[in-house]
N, C-alpha and C. Protein backbone atom coordinates (compact mmCIF):
# COMPACT_ATOMS: atom_id res chain seq x y z
N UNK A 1 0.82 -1.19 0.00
CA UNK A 1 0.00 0.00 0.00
C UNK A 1 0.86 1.25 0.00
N UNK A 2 2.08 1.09 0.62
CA UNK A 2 2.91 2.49 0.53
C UNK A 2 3.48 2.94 -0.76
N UNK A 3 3.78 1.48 -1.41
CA UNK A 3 3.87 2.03 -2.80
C UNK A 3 2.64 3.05 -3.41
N UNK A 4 2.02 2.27 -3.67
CA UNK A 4 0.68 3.19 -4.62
C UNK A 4 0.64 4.16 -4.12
N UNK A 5 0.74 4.13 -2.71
CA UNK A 5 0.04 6.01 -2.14
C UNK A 5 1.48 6.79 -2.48
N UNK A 6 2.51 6.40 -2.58
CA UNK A 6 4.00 7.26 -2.82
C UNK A 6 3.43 7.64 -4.63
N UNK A 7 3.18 6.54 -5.25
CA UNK A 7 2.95 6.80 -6.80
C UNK A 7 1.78 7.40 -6.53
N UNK A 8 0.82 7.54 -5.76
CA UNK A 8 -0.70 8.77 -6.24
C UNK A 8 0.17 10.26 -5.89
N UNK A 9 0.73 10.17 -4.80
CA UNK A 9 1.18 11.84 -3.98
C UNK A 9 2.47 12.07 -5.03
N UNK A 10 3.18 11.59 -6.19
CA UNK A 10 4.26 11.47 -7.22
C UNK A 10 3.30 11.99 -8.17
N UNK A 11 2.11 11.28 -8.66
CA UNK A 11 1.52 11.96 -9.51
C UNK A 11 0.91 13.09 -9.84
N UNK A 12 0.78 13.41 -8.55
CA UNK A 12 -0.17 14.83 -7.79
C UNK A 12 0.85 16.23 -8.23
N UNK A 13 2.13 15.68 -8.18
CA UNK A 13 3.34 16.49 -8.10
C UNK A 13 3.65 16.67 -9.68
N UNK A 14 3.88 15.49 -10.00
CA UNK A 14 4.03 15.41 -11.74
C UNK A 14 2.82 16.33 -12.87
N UNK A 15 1.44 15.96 -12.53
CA UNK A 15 0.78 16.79 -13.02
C UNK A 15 0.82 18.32 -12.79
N UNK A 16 0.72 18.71 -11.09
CA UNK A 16 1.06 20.01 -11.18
C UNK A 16 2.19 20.58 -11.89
N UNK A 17 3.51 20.12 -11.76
CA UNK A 17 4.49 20.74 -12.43
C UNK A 17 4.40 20.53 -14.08
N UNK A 18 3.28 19.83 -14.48
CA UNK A 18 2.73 20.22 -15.89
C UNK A 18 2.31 21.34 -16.16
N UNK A 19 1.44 21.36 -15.09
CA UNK A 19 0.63 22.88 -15.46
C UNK A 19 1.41 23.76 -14.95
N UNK A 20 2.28 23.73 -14.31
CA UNK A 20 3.05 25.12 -14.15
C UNK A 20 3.90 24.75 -15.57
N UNK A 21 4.83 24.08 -16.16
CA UNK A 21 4.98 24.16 -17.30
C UNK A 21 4.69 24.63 -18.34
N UNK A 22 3.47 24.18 -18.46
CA UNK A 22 2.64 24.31 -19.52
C UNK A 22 2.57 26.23 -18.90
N UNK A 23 2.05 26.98 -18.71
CA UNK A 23 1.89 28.04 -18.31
C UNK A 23 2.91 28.82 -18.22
N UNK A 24 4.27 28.65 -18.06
CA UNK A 24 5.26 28.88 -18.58
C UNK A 24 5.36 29.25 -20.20
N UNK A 25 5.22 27.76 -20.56
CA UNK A 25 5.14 27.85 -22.06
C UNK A 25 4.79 28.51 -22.96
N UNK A 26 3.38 29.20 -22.13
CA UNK A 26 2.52 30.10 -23.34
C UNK A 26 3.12 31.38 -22.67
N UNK A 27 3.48 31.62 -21.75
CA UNK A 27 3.96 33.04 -20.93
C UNK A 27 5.48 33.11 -22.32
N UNK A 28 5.99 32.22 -22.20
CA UNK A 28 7.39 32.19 -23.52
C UNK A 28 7.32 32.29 -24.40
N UNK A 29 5.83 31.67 -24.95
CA UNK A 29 5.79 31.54 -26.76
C UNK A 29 6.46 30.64 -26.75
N UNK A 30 6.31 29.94 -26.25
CA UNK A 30 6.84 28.21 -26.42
C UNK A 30 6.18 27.39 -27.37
N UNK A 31 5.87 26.12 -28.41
CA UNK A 31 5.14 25.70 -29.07
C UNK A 31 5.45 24.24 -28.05
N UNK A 32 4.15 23.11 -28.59
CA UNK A 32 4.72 22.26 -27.61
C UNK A 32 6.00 21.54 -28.37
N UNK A 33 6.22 21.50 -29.17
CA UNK A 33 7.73 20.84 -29.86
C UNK A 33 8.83 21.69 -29.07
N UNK A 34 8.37 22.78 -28.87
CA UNK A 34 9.70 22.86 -27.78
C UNK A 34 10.63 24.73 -29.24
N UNK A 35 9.48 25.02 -30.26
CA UNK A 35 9.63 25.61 -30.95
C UNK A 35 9.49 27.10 -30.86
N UNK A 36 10.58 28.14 -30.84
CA UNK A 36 9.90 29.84 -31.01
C UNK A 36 9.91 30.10 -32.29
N UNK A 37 9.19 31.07 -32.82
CA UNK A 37 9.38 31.67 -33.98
C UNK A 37 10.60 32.62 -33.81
N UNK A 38 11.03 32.81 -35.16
CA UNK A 38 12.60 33.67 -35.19
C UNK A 38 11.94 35.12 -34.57
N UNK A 39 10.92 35.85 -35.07
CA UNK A 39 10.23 37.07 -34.68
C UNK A 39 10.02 37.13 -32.74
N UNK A 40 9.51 35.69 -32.05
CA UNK A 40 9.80 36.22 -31.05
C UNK A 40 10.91 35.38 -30.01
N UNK A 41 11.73 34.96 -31.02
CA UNK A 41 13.02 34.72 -30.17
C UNK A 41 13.75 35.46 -29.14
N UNK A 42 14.11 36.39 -29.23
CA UNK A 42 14.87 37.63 -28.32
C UNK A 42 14.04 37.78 -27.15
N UNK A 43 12.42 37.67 -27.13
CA UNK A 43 11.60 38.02 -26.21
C UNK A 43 11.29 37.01 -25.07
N UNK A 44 11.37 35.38 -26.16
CA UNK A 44 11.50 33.81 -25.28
C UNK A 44 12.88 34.32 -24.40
N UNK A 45 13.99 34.36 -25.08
CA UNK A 45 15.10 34.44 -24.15
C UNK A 45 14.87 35.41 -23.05
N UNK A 46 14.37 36.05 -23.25
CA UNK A 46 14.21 37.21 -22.39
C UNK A 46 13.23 36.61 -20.97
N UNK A 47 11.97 36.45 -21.17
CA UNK A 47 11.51 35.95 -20.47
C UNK A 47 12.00 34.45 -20.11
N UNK A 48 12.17 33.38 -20.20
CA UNK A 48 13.07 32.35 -20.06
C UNK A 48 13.92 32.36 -19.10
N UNK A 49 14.41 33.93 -19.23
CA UNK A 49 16.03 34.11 -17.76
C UNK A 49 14.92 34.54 -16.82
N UNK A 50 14.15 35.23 -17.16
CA UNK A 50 13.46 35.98 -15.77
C UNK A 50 12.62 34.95 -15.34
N UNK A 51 12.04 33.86 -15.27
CA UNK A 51 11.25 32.94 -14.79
C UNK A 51 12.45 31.64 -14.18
N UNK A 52 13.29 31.77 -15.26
CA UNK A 52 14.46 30.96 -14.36
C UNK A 52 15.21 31.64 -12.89
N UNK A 53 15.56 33.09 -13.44
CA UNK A 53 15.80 33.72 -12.23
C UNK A 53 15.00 33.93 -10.95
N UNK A 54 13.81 33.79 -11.15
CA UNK A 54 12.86 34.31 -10.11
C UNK A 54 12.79 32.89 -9.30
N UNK A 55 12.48 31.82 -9.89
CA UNK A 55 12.48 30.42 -9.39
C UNK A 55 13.54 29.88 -8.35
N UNK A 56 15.34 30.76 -9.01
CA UNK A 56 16.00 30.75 -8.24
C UNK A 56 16.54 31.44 -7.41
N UNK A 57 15.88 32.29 -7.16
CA UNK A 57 15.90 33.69 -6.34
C UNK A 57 15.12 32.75 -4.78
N UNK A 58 14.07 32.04 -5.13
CA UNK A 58 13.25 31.47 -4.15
C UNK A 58 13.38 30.44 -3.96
N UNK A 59 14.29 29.36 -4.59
CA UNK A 59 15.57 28.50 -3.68
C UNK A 59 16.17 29.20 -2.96
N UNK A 60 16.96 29.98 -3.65
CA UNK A 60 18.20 30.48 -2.44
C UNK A 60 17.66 31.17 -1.53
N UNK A 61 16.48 31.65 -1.52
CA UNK A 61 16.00 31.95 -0.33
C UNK A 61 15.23 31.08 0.98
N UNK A 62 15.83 29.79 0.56
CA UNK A 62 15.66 29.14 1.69
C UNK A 62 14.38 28.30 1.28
N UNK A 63 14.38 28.24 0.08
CA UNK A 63 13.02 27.14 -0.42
C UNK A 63 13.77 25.66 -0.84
N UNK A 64 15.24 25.89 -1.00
CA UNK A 64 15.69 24.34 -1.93
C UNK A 64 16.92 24.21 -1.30
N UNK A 65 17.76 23.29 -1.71
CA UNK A 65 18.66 23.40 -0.90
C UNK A 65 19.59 23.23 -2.63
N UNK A 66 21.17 22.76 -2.81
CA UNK A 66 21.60 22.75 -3.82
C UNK A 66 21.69 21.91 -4.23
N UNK A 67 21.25 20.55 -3.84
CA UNK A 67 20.78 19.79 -5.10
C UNK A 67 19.59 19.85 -6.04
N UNK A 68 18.91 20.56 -5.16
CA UNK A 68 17.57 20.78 -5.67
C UNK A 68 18.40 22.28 -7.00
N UNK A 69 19.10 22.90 -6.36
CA UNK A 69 19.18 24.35 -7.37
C UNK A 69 20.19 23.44 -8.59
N UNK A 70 20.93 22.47 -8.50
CA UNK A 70 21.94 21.68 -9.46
C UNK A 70 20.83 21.13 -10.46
N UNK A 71 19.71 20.65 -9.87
CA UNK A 71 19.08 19.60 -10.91
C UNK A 71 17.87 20.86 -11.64
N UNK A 72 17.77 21.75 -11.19
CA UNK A 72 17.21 22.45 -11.78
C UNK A 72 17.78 23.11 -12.68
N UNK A 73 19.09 23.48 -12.92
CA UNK A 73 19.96 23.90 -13.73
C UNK A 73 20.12 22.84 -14.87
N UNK A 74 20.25 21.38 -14.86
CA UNK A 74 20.40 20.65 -14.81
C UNK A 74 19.16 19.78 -16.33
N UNK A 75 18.24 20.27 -15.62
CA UNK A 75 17.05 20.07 -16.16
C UNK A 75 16.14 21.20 -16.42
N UNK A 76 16.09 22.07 -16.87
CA UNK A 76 15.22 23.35 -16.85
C UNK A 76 14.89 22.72 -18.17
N UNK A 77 13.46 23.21 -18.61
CA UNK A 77 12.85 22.79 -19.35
C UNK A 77 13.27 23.45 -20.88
N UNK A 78 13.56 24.72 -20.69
CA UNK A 78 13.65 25.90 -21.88
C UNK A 78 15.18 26.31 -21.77
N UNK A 79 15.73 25.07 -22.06
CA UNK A 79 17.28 25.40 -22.25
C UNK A 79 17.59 25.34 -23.81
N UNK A 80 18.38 26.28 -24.38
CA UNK A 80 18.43 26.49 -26.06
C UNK A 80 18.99 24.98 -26.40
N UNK A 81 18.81 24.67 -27.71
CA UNK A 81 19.42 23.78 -27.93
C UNK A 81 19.84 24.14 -29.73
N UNK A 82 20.94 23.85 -29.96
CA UNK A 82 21.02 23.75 -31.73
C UNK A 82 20.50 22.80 -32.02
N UNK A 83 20.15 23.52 -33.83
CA UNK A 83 18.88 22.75 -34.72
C UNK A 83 20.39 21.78 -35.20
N UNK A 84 19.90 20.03 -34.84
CA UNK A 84 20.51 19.39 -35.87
C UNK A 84 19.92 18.77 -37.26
N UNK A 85 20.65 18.97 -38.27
CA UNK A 85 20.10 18.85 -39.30
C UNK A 85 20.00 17.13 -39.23
């Protein structure tokens, strides 16, 4: 039984951090492929640092500790990547 209830209160967590994702996403001009248009590129980056920054403004203020701030670096969702052909 401790399993399942660890996997329901895992899922609870997983979905929310969808929707904060997802809400992110459209705040970026994110597409879901993970796509900006060239027109609002400069503005994704832009916003991108400030939602990353703010997130880690409120670790280091005593919300995460640094593994938590490593894997978030680590894993951030809206990290650039080059187009491979």
């Amino acid at each position: 039984a401790g399993d399942l209830e660890e996997f329901h209160k895992n899922e609870e967590i997983w979905f929310a951090m969808n929707a904060v994702v997802n809400l992110w996403r459209d705040k970026i001009g994110v597409n879901d492929d993970g796509w900006v248009s060239n027109e609002g590129y400069a503005d994704a980056v832009k916003t991108t640092k400030r939602l990353k920054d703010e997130l880690l403004g409120e670790m280091m203020g005593g919300k995460g500790d640094e593994e938590d701030i490593s894997l978030l670096h680590k894993g951030w969702p809206f990290q650039d990547h080059e187009e491979v052909d």
